[in-house]
C-alpha atoms as a PDB file:
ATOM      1  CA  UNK A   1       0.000   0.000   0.000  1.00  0.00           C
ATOM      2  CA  UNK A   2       2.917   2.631   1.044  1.00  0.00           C
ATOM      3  CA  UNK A   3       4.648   1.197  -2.287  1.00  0.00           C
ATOM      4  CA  UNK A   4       1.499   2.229  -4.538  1.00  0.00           C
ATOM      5  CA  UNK A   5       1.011   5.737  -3.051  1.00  0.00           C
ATOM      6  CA  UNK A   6       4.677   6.654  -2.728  1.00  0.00           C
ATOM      7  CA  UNK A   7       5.206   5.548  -6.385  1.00  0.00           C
ATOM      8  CA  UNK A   8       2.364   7.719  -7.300  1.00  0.00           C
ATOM      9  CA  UNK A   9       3.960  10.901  -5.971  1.00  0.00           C
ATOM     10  CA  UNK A  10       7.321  10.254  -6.255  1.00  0.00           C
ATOM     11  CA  UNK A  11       8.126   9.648  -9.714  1.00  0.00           C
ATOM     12  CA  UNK A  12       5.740  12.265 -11.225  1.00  0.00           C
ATOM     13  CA  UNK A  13       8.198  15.017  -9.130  1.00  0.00           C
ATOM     14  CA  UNK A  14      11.301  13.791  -9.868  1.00  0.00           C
ATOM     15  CA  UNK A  15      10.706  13.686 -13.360  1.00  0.00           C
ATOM     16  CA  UNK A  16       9.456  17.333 -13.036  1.00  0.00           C
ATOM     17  CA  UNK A  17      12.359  18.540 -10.987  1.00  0.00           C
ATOM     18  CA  UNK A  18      15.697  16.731 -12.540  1.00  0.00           C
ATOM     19  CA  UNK A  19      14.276  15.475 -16.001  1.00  0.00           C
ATOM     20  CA  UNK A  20      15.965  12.577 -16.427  1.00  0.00           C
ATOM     21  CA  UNK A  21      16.505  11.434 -20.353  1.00  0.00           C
ATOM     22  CA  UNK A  22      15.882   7.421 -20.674  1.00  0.00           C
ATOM     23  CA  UNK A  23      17.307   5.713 -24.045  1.00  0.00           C
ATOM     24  CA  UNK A  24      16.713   1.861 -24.547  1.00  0.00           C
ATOM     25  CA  UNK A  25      13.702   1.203 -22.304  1.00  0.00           C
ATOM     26  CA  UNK A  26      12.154  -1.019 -24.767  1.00  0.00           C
ATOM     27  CA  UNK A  27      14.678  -3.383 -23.442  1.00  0.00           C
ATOM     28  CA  UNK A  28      13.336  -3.759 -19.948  1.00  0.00           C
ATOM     29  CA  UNK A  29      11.485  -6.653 -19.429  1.00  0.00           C
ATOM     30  CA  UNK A  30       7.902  -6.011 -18.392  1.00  0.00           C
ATOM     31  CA  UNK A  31       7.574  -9.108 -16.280  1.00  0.00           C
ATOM     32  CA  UNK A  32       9.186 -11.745 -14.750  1.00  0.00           C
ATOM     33  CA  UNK A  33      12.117 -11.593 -12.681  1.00  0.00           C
ATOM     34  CA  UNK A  34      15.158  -9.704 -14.080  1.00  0.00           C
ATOM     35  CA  UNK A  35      18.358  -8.187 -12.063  1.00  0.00           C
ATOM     36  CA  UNK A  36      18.969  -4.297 -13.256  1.00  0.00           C
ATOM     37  CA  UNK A  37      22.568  -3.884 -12.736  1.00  0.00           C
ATOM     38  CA  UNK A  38      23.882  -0.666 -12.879  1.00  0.00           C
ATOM     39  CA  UNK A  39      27.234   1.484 -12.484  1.00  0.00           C
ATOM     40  CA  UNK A  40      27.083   3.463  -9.124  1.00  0.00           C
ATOM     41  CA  UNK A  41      27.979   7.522  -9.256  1.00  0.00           C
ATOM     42  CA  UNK A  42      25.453   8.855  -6.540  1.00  0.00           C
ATOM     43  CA  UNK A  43      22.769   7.993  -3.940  1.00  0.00           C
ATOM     44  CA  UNK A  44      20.900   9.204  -6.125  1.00  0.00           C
ATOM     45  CA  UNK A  45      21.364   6.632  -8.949  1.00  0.00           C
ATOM     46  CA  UNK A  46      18.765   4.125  -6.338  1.00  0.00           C
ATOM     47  CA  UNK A  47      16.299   6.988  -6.704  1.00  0.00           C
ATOM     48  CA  UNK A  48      16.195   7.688 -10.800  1.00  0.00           C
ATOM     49  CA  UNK A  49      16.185   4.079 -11.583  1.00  0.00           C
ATOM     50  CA  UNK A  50      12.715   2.945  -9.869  1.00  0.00           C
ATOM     51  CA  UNK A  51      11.472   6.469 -11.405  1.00  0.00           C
ATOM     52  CA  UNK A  52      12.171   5.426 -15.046  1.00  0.00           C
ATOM     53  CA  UNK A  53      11.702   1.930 -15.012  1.00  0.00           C
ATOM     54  CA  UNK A  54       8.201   0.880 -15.369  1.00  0.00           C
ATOM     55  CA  UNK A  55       7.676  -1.981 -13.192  1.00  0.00           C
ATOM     56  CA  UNK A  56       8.705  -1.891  -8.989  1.00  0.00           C
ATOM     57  CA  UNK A  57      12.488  -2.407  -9.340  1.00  0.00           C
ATOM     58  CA  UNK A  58      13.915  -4.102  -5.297  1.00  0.00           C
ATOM     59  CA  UNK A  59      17.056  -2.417  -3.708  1.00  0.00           C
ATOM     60  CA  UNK A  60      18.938  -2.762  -0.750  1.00  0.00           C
ATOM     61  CA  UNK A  61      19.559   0.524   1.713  1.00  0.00           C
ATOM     62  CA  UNK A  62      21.888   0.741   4.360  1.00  0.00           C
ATOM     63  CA  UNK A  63      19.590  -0.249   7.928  1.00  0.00           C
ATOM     64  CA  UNK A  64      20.025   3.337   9.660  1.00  0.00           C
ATOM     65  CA  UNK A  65      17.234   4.543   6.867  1.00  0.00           C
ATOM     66  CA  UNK A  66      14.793   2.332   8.109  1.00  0.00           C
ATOM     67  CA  UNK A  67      15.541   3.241  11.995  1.00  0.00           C
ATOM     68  CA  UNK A  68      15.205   6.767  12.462  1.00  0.00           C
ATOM     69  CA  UNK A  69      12.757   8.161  15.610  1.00  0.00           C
ATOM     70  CA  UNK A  70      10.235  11.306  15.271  1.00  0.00           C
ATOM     71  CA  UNK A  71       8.939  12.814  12.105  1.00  0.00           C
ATOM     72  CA  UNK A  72      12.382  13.028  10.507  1.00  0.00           C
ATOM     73  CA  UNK A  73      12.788   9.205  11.238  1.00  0.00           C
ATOM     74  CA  UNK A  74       9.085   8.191   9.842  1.00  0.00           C
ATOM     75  CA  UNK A  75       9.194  10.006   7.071  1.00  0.00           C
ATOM     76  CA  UNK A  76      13.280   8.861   5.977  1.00  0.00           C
ATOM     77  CA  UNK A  77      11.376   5.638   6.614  1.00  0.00           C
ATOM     78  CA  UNK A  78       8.491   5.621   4.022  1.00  0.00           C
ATOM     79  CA  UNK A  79      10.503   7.609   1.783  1.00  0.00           C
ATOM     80  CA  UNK A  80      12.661   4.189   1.196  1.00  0.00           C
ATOM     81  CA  UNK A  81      10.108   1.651   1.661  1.00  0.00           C
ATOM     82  CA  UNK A  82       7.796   3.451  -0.400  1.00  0.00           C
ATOM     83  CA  UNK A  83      10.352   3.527  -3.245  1.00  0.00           C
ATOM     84  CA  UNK A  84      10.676  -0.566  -2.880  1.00  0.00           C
ATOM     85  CA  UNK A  85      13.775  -0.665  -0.852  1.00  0.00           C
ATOM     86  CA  UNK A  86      14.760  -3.332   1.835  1.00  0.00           C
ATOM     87  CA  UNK A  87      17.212  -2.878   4.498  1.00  0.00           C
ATOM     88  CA  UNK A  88      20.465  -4.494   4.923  1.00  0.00           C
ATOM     89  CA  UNK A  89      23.315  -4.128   7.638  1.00  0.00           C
ATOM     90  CA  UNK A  90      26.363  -3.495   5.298  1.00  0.00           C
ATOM     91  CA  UNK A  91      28.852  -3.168   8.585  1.00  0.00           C
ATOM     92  CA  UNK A  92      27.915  -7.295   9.498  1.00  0.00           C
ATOM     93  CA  UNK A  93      29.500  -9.568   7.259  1.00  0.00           C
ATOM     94  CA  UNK A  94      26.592 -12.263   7.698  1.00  0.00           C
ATOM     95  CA  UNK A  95      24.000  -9.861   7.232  1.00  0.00           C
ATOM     96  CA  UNK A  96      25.827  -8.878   3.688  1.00  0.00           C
ATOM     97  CA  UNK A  97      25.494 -12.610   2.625  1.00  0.00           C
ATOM     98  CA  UNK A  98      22.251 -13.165   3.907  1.00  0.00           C
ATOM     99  CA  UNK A  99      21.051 -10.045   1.349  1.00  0.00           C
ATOM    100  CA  UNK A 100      21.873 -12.208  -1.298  1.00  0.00           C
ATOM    101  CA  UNK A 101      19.226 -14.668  -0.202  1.00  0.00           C
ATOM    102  CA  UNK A 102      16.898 -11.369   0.021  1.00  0.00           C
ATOM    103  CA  UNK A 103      17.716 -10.810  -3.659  1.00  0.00           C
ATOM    104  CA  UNK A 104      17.057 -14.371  -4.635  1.00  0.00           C
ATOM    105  CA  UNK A 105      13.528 -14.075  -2.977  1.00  0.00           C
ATOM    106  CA  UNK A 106      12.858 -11.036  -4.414  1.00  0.00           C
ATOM    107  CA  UNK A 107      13.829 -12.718  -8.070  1.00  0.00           C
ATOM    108  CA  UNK A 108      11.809 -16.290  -6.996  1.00  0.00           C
ATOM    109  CA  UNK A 109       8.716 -13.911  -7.098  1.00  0.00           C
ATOM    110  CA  UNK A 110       9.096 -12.427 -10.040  1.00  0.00           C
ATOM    111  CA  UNK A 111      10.151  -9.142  -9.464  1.00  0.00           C
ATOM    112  CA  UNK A 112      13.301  -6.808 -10.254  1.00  0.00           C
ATOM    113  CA  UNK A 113      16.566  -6.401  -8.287  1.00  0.00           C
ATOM    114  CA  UNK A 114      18.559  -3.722  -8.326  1.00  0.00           C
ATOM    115  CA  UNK A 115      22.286  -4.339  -7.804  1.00  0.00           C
ATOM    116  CA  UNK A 116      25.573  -2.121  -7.894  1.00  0.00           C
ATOM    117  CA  UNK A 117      27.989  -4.676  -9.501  1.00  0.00           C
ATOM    118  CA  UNK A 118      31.027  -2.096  -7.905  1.00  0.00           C
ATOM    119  CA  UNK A 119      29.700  -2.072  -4.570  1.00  0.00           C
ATOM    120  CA  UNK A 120      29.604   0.940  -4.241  1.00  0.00           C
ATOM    121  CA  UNK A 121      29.833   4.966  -5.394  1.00  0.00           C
ATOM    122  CA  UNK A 122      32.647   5.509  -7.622  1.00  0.00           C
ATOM    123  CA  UNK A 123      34.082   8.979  -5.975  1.00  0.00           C
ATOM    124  CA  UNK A 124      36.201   9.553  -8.961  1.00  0.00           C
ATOM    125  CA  UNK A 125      33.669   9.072 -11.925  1.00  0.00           C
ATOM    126  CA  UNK A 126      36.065   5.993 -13.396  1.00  0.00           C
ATOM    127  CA  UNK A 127      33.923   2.508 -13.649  1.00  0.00           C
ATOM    128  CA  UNK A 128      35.645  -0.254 -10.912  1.00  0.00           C
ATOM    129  CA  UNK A 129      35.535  -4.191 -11.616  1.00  0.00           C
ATOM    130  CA  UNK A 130      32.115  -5.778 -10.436  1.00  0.00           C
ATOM    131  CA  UNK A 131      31.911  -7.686  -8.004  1.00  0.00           C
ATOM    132  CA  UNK A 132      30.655 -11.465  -8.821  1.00  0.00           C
ATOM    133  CA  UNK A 133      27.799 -11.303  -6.431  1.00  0.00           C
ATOM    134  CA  UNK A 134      25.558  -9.884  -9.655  1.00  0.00           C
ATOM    135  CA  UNK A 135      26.592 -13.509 -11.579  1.00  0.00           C
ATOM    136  CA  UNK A 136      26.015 -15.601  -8.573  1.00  0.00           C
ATOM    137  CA  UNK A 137      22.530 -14.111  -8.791  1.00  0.00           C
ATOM    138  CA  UNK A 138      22.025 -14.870 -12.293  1.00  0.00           C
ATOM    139  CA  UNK A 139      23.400 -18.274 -12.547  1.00  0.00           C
ATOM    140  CA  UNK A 140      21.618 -18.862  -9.349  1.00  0.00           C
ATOM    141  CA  UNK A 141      18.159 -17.750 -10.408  1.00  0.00           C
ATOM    142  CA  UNK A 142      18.730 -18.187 -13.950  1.00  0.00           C
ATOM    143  CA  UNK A 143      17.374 -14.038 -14.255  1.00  0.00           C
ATOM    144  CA  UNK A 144      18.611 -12.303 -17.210  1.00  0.00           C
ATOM    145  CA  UNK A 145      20.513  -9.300 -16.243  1.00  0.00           C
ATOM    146  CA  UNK A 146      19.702  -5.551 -17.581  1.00  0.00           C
ATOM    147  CA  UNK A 147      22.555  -3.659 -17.862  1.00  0.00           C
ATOM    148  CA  UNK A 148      22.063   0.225 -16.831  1.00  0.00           C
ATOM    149  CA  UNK A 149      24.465   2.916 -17.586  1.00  0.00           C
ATOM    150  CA  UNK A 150      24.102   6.283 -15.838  1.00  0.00           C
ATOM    151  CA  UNK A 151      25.157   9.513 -16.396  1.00  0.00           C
ATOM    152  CA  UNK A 152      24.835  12.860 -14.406  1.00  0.00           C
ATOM    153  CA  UNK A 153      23.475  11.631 -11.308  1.00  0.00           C
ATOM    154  CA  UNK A 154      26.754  12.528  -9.485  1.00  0.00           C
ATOM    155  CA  UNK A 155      25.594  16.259 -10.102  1.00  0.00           C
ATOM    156  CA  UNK A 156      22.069  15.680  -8.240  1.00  0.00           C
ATOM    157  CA  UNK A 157      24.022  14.124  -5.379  1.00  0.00           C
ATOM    158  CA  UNK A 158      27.941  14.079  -5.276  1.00  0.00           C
ATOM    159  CA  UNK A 159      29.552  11.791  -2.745  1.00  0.00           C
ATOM    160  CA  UNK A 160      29.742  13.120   0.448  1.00  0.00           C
ATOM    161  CA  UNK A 161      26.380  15.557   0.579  1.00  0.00           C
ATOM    162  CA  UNK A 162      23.235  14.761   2.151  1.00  0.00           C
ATOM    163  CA  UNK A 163      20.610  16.473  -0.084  1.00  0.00           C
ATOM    164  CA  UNK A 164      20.098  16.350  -3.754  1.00  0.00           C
ATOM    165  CA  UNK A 165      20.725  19.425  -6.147  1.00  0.00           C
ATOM    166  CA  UNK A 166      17.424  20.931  -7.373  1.00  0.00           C
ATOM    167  CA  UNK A 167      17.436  22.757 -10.532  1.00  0.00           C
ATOM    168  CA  UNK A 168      18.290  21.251 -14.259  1.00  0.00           C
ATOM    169  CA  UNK A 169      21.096  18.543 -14.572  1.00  0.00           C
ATOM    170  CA  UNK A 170      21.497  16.504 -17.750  1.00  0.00           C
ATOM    171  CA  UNK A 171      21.036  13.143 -15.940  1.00  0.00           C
ATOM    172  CA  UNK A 172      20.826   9.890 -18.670  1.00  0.00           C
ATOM    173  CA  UNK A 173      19.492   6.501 -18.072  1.00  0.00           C
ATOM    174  CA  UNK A 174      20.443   4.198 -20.867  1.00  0.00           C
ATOM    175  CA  UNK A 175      19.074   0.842 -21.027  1.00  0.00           C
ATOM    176  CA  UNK A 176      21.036  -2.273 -22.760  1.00  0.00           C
ATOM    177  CA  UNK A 177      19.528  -5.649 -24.100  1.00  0.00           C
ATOM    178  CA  UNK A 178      19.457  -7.918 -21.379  1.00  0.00           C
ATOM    179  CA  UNK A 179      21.910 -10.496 -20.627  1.00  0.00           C
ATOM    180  CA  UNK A 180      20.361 -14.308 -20.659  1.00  0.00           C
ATOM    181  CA  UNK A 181      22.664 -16.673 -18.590  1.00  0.00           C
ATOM    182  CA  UNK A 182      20.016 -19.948 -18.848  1.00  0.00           C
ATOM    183  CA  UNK A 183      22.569 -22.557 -20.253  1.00  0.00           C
ATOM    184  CA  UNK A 184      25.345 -20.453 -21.454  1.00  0.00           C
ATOM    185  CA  UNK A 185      27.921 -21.916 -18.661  1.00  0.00           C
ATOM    186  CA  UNK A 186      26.781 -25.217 -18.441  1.00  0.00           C
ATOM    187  CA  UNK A 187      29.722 -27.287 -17.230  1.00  0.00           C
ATOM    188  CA  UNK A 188      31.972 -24.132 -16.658  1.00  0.00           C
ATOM    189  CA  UNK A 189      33.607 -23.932 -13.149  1.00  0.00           C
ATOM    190  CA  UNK A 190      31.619 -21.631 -10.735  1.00  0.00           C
ATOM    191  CA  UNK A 191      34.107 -19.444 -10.010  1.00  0.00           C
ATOM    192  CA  UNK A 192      35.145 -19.029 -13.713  1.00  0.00           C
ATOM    193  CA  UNK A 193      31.293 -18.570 -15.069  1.00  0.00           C
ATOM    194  CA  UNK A 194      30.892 -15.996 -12.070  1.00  0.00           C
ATOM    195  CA  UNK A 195      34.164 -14.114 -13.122  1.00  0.00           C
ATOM    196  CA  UNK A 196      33.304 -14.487 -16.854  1.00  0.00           C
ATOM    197  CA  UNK A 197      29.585 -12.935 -16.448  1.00  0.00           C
ATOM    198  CA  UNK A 198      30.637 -10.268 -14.382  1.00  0.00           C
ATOM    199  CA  UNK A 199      33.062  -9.054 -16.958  1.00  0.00           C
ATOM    200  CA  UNK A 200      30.867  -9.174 -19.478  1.00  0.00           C
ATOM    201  CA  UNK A 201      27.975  -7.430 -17.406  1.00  0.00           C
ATOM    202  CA  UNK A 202      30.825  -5.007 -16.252  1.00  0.00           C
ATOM    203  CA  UNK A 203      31.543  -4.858 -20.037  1.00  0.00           C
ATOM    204  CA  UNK A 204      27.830  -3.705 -21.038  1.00  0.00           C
ATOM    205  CA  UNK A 205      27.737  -0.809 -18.680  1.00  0.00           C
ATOM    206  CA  UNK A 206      30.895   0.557 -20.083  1.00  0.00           C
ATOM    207  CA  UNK A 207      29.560   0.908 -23.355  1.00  0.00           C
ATOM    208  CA  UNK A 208      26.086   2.531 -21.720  1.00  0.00           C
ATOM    209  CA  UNK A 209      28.132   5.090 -20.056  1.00  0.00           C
ATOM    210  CA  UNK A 210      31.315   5.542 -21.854  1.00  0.00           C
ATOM    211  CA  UNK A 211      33.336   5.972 -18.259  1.00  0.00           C
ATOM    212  CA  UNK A 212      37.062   5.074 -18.003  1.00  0.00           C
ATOM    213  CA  UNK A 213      38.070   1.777 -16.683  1.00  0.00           C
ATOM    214  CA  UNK A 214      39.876   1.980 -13.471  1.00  0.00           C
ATOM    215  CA  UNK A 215      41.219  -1.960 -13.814  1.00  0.00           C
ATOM    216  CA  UNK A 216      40.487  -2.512  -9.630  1.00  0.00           C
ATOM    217  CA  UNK A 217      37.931  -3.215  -7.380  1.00  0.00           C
ATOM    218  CA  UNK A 218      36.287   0.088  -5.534  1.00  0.00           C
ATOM    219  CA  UNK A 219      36.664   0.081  -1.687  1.00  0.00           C
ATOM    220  CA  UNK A 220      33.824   1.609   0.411  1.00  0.00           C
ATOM    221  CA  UNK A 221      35.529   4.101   2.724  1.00  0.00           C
ATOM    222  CA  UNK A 222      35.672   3.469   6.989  1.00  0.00           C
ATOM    223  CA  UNK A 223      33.541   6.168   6.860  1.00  0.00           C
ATOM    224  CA  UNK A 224      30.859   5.858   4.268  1.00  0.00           C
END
């Protein structure tokens, strides 16, 4: 229910306020579970994606949104789970694995998951080697993946600021054919198939966004 009325204010003011530009949307899937992976410039990005794409896309948001006390605390609250998001505790290693049972749920109904393959915001605009998680959901679910390049959104929101930009910023969503894994690494070692996907996924989003390749895994700062 808070899903339904959130997502009937929410997008319709976003779009008016930042204007996002969406190319390739005829490749999202309009049913059926599929795993939007995307390149990760802002907090913003987990804000424009469920605004463009036309179906309830699933993301995971740090716990402390989800915990808050007093008006500032309820309305944090159903600003996330009224955009589709679930909370995970990314500072508890078992909690970090468990979300990838969350994801698979999420995909055993049906529905979209959104996933940063880097992990998380780029703070230097380069793109950083995905993490396999993203393949271990597709190969686990048998999903295809959507790859999502993004541009702009680290204008809205830079790293480090707690309140989006308002006023015009040339923010693109582009939209690549999905990715089908069912059957294509039959009989390949897990590690390699999760390694090989990845790349490839990894691979996609470059050519959505165009960003250099920084050749090395991004590392979430102690105090991010």
């Amino acid at each position: 229910m808070l899903y339904t009325v959130a997502h009937g204010v929410i997008p319709p003011l976003v779009r008016a306020v930042w204007r996002p530009r969406v190319e390739g949307i005829e490749h999202v899937p309009t049913s059926g579970p599929v795993i939007v992976a995307s390149n990760h410039l802002s907090f913003f990005d987990s804000v424009v994606i469920p605004v463009v794409v036309p179906r309830k896309v699933v993301f995971l948001a740090k716990s402390d949104y989800f915990t808050g006390s007093g008006v500032k605390g309820t309305f944090t609250r159903a600003w996330f789970e009224g955009l589709g998001m679930l909370p995970v505790d990314r500072d508890d290693t078992r909690a970090a694995i468990a979300s990838l049972d969350t994801a698979l749920e999420v995909l055993g109904r049906g529905e979209a998951f959104g996933i940063y393959p880097e992990g998380t915001r780029s703070r230097d605009g380069r793109l950083y080697r995905g993490r396999t998680g993203v393949a271990h959901l597709a190969l686990t679910s048998g999903a295809p993946v959507l790859p999502v390049g993004l541009t702009g959104t680290e204008d809205i929101q830079p790293v480090g600021t707690n309140r989006p930009r308002v006023g015009r910023v040339d923010v693109t969503v582009r939209f690549g054919e999905p990715i089908r894994v069912a059957g294509e690494y039959d009989g390949v070692p897990t590690g390699r198939a999760r390694r090989d996907l990845t790349d490839r996924i990894m691979a996609a989003i470059a050519g959505l966004t165009g960003q250099e390749l920084a050749g090395a895994y991004n590392e979430r700062p102690a105090d991010a």
